[in-house]
N, C-alpha and C. Protein backbone atom coordinates (compact mmCIF):
# COMPACT_ATOMS: atom_id res chain seq x y z
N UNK A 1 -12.27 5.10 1.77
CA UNK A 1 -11.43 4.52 0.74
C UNK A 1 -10.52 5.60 0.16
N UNK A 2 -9.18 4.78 -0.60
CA UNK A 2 -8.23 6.13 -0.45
C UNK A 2 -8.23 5.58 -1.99
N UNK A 3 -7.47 6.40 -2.76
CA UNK A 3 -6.96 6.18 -4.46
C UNK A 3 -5.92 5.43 -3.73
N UNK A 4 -5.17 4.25 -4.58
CA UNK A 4 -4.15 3.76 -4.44
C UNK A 4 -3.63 3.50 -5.67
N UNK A 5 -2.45 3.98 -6.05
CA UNK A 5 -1.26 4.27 -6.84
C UNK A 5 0.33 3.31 -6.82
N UNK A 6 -0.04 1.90 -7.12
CA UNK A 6 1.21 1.09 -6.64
C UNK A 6 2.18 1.15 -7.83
N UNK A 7 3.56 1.44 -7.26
CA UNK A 7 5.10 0.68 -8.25
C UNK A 7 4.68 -0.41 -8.25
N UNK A 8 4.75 -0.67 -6.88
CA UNK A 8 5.21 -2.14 -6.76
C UNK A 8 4.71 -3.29 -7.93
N UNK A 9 5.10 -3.71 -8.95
CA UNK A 9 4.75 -4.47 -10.41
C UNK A 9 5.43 -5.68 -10.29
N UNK A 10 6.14 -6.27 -9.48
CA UNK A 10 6.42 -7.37 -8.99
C UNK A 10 5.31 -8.03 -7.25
N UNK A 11 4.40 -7.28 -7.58
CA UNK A 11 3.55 -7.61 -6.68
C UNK A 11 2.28 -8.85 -6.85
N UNK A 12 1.92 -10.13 -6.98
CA UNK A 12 0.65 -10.44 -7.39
C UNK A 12 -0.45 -10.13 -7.33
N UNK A 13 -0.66 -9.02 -6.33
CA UNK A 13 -1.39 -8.25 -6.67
C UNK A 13 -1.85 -7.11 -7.50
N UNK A 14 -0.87 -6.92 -7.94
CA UNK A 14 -1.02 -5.23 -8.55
C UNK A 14 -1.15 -5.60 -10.29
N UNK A 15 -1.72 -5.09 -10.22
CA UNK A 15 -2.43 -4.81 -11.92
C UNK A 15 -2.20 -3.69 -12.40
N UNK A 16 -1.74 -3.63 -13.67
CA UNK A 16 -1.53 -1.99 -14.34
C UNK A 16 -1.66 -1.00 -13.01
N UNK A 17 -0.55 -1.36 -12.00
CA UNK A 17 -1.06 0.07 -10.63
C UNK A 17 -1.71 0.05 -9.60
N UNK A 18 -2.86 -1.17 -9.90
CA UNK A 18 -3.93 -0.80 -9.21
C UNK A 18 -3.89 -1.95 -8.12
N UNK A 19 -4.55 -2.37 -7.60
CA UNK A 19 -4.30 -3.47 -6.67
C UNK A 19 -5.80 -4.15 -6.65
N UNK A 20 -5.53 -5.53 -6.70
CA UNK A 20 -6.73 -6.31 -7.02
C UNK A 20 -7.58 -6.82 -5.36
N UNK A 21 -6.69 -6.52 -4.34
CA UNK A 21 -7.42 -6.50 -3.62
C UNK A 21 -7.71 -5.57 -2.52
N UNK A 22 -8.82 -6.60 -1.82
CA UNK A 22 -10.49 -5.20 -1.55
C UNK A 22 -9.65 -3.96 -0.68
N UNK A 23 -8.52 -4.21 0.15
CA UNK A 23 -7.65 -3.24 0.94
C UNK A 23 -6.52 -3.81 1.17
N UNK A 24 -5.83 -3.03 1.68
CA UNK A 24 -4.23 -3.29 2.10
C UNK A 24 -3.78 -2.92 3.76
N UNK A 25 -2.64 -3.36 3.98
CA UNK A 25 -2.24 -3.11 4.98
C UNK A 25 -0.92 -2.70 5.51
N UNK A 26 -0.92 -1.25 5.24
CA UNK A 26 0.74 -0.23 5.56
C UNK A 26 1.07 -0.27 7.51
N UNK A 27 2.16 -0.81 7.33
CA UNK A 27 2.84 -1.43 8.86
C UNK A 27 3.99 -0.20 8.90
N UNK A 28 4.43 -0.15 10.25
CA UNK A 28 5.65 0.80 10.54
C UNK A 28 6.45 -0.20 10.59
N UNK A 29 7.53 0.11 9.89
CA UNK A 29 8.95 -0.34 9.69
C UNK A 29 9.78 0.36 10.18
N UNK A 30 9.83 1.33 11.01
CA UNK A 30 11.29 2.03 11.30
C UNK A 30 11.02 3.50 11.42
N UNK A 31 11.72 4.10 11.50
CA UNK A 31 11.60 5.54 11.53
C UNK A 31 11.44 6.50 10.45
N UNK A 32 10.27 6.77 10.20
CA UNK A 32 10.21 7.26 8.71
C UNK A 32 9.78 6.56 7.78
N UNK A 33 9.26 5.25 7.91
CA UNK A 33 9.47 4.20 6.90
C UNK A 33 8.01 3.42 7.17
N UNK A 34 7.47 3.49 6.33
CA UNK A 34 6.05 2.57 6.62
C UNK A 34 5.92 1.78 5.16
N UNK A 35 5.71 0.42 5.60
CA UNK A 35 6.06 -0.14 3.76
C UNK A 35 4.47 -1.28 3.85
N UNK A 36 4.05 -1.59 2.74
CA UNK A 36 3.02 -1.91 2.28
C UNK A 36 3.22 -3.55 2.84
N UNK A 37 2.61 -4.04 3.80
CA UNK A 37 2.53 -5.71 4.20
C UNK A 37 1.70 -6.47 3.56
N UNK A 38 0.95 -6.23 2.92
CA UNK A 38 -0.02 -7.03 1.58
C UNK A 38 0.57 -7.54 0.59
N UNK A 39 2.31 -6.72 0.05
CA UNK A 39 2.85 -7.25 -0.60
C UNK A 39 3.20 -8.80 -0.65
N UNK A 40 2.93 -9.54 -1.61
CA UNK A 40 3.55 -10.95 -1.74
C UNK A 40 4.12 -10.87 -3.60
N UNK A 41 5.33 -11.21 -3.74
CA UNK A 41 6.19 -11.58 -4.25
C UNK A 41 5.99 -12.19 -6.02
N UNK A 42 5.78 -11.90 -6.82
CA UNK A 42 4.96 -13.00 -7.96
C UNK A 42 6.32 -13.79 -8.23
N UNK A 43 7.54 -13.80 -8.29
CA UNK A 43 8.72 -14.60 -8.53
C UNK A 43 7.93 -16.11 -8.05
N UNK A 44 8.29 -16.96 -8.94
CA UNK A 44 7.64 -18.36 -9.18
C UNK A 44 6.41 -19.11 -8.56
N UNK A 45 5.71 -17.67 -8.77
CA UNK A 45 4.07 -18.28 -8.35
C UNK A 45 3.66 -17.23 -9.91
N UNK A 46 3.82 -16.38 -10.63
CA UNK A 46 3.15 -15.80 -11.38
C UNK A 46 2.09 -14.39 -11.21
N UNK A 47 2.09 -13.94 -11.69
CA UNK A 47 1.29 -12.95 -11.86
C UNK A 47 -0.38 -13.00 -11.56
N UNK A 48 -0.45 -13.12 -10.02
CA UNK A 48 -2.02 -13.96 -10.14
C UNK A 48 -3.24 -13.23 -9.55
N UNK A 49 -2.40 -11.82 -10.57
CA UNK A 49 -3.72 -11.14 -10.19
C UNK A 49 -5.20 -11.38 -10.68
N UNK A 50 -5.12 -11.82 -11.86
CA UNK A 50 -5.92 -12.35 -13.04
C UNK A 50 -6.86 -13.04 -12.16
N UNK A 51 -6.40 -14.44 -10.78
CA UNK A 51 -7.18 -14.37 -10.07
C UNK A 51 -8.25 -14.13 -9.08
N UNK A 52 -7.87 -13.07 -9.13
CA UNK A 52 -8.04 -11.66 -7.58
C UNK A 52 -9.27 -10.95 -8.47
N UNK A 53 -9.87 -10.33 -7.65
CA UNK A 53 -11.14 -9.53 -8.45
C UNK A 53 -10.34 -8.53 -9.27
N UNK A 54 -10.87 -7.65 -10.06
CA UNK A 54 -10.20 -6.96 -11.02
C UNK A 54 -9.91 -5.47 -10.08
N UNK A 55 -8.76 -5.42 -10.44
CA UNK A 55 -8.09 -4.10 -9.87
C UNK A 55 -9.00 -2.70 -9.47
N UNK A 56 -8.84 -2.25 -8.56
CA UNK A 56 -9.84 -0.67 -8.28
C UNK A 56 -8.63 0.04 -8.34
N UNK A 57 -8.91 1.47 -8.66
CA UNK A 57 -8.22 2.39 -7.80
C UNK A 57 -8.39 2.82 -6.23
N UNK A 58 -9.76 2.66 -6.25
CA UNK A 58 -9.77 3.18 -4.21
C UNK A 58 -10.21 1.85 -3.42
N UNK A 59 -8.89 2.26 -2.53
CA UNK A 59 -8.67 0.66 -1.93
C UNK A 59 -9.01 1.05 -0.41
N UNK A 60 -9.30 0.16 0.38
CA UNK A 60 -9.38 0.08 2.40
C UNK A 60 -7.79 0.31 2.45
N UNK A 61 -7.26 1.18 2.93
CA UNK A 61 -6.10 1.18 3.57
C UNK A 61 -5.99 1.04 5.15
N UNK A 62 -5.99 0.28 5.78
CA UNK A 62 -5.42 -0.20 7.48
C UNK A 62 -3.98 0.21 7.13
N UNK A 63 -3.58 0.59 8.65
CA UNK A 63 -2.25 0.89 8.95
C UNK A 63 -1.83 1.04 10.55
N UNK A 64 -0.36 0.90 10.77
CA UNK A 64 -0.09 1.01 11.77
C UNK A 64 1.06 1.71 12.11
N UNK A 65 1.05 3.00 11.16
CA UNK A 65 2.09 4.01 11.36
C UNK A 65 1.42 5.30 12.27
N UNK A 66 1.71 5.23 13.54
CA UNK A 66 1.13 6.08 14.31
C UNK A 66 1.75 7.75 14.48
N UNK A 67 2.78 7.30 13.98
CA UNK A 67 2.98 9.19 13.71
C UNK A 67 2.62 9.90 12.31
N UNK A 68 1.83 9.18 11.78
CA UNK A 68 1.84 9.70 10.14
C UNK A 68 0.14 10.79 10.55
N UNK A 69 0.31 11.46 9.41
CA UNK A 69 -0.64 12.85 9.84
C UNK A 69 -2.10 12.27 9.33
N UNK A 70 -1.77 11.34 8.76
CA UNK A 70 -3.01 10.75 7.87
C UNK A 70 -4.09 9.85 8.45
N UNK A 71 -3.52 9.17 9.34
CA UNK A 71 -4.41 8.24 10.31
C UNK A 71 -5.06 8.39 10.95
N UNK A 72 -6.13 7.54 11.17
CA UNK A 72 -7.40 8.31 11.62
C UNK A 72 -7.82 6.68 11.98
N UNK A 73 -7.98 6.57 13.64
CA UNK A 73 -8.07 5.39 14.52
C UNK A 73 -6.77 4.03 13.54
N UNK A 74 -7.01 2.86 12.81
CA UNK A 74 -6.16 2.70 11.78
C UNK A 74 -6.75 2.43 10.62
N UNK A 75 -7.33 3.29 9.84
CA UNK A 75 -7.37 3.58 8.55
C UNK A 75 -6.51 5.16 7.93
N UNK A 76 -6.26 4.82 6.97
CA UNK A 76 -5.34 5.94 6.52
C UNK A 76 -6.59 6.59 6.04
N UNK A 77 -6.47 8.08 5.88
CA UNK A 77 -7.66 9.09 5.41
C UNK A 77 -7.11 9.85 4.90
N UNK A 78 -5.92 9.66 3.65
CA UNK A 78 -5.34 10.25 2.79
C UNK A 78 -6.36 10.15 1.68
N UNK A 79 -6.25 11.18 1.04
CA UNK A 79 -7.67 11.08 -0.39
C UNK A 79 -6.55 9.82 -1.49
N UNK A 80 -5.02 10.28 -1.48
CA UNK A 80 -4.15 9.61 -2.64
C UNK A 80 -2.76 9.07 -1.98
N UNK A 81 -2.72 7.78 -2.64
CA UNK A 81 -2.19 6.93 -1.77
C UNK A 81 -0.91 6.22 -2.63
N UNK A 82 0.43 6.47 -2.27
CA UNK A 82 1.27 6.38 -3.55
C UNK A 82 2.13 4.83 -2.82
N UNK A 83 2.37 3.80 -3.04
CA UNK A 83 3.15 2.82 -2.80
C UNK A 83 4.35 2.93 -4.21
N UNK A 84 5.78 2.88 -3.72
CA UNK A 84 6.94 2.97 -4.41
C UNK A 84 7.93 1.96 -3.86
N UNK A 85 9.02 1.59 -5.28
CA UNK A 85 9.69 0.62 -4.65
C UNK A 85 10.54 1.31 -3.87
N UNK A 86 11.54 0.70 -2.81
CA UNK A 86 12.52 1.15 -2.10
C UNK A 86 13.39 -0.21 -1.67
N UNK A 87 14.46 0.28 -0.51
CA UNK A 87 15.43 -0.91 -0.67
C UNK A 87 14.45 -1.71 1.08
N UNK A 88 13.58 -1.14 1.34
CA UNK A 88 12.92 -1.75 2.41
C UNK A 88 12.22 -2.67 2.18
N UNK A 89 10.89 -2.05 1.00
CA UNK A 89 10.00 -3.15 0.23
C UNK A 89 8.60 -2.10 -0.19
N UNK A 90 7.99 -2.38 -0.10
CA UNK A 90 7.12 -1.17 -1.09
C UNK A 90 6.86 -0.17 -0.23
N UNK A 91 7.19 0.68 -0.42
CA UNK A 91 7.30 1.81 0.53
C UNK A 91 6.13 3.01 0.32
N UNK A 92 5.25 3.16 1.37
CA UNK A 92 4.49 4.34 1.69
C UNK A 92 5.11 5.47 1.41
N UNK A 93 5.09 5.97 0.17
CA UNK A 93 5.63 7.37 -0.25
C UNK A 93 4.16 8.76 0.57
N UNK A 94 3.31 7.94 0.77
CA UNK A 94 2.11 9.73 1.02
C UNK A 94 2.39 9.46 2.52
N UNK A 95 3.25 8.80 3.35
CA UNK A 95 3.45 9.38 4.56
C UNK A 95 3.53 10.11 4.78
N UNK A 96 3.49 10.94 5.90
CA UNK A 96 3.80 12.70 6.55
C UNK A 96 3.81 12.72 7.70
N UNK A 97 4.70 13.20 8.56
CA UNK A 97 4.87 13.38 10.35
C UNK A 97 3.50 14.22 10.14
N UNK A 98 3.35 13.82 12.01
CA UNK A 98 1.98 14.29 11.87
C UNK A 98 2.44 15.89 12.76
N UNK A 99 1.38 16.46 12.54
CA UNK A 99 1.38 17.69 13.26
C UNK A 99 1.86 17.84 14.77
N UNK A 100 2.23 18.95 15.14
CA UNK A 100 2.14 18.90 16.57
C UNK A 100 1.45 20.18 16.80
């Protein structure tokens, strides 16, 4: 389990930051770009996290950004885990090329 740290506040999931549910799932988008696919939208459904179990900080992160330094089979094995908005959609800010 990683700390997870979300912007994203137009998310129904996300609570003061935190995300109400049990893990998430960071997809490759492009080059450089891995953005959070768990995201769904609260615009005219509401804020329904209230439904969702109550927010953690350390969440299951799955992913499928295969050049990032952090992955490990697909779970991310970053200790801190930052989701930010961007013009893509919530964007994996603790990405990192991986070593060579």
């Amino acid at each position: 389990m990683a700390y997870l740290d979300c912007a994203q506040y137009d998310c129904c999931h996300n609570k003061a930051g935190g995300c109400c549910l049990g893990g998430v799932t960071v997809r490759h988008a492009g080059p450089g770009d891995a953005v959070c696919s768990s995201y769904r939208c609260n615009e005219g459904v509401g804020n329904v996290a209230t439904d969702n179990a109550p927010a953690t900080a350390e969440t299951d992160v799955h992913c499928t950004e295969r050049s990032c330094r952090y992955l490990a089979g697909s779970t991310c094995r970053a200790a801190h885990i930052s989701i930010d908005v961007s013009d893509c959609g919530p964007q994996c800010r603790t990405r990192a090329a991986a070593q060579n």
